[in-house]
Protein backbone atom coordinates (compact mmCIF):
# COMPACT_ATOMS: atom_id res chain seq x y z
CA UNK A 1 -247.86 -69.04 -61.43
CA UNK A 2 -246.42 -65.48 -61.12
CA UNK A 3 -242.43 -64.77 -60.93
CA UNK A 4 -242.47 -63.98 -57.26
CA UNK A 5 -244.69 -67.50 -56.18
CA UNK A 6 -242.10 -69.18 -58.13
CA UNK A 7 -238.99 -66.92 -56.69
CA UNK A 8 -240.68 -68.15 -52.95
CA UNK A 9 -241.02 -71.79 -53.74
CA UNK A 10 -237.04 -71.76 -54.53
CA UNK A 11 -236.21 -70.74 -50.90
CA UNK A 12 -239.15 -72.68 -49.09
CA UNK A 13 -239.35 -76.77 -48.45
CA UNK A 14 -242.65 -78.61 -47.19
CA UNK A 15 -242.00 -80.74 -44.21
CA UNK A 16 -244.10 -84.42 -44.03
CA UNK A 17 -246.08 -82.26 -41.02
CA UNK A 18 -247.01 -79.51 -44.05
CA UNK A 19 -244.78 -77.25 -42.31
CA UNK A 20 -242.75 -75.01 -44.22
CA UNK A 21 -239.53 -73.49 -44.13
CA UNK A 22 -238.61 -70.62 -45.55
CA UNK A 23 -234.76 -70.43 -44.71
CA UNK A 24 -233.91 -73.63 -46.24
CA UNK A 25 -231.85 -72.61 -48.63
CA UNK A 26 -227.92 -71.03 -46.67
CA UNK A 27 -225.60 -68.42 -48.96
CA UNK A 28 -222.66 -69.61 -50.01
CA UNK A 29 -219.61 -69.39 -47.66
CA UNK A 30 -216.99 -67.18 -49.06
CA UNK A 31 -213.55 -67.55 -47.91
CA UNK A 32 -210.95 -64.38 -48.17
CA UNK A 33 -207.58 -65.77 -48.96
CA UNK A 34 -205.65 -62.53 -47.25
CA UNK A 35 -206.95 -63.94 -43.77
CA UNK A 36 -204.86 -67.60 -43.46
CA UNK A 37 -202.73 -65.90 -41.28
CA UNK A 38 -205.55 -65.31 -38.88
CA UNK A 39 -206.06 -68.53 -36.64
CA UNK A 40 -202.34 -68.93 -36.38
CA UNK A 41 -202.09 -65.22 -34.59
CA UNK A 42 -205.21 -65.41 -32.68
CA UNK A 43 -203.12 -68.75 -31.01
CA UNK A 44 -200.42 -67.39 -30.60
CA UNK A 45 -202.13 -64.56 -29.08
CA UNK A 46 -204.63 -66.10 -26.91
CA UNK A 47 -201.48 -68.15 -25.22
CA UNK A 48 -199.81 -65.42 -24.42
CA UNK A 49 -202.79 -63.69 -22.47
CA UNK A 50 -203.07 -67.13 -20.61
CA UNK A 51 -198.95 -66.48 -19.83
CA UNK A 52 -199.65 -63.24 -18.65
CA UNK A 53 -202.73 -64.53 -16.92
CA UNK A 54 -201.00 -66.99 -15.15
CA UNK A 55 -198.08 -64.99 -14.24
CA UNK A 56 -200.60 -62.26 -12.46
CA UNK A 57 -202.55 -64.78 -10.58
CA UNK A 58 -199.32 -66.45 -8.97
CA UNK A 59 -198.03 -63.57 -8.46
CA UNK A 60 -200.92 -61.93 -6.80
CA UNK A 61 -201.17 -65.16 -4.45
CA UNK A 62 -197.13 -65.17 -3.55
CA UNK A 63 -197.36 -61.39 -3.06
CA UNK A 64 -200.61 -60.48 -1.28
CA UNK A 65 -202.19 -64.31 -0.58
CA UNK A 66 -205.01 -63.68 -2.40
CA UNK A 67 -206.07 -65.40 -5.74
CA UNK A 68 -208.87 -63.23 -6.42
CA UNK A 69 -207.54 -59.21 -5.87
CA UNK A 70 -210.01 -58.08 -3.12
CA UNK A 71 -211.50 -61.22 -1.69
CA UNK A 72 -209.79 -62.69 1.53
């Protein structure tokens, strides 16, 4: 068996149906420690865009009755 049958047989598995897979095996996951930060400020910042959100669609409706800007 040469080094690049064997090299393919690492990353392939044989289904009962013979099929085979060659993207069985996944790379590892690699996790960057600068980035905790991240999920807390993408929170904090997707609640504020709802705020503002919110705050533009009331006030649109209050102001000109519409909900949509544009459609009656």
């Amino acid at each position: 068996m040469s080094s690049s049958t064997r090299n393919v047989d690492r990353y392939t598995t044989t289904e009962s149906g013979g099929r085979q897979n060659i993207y069985s095996v996944e790379p590892k996951v690699q996790v960057d420690e600068n980035y905790q930060g991240y999920w807390k400020n993408a929170e904090k910042t997707n609640g504020r865009l709802a705020m503002i959100g919110l705050f533009a669609a009331v006030f649109n409706y209050t102001v000109f009755g519409w909900i949509i800007p544009g459609i009656v």
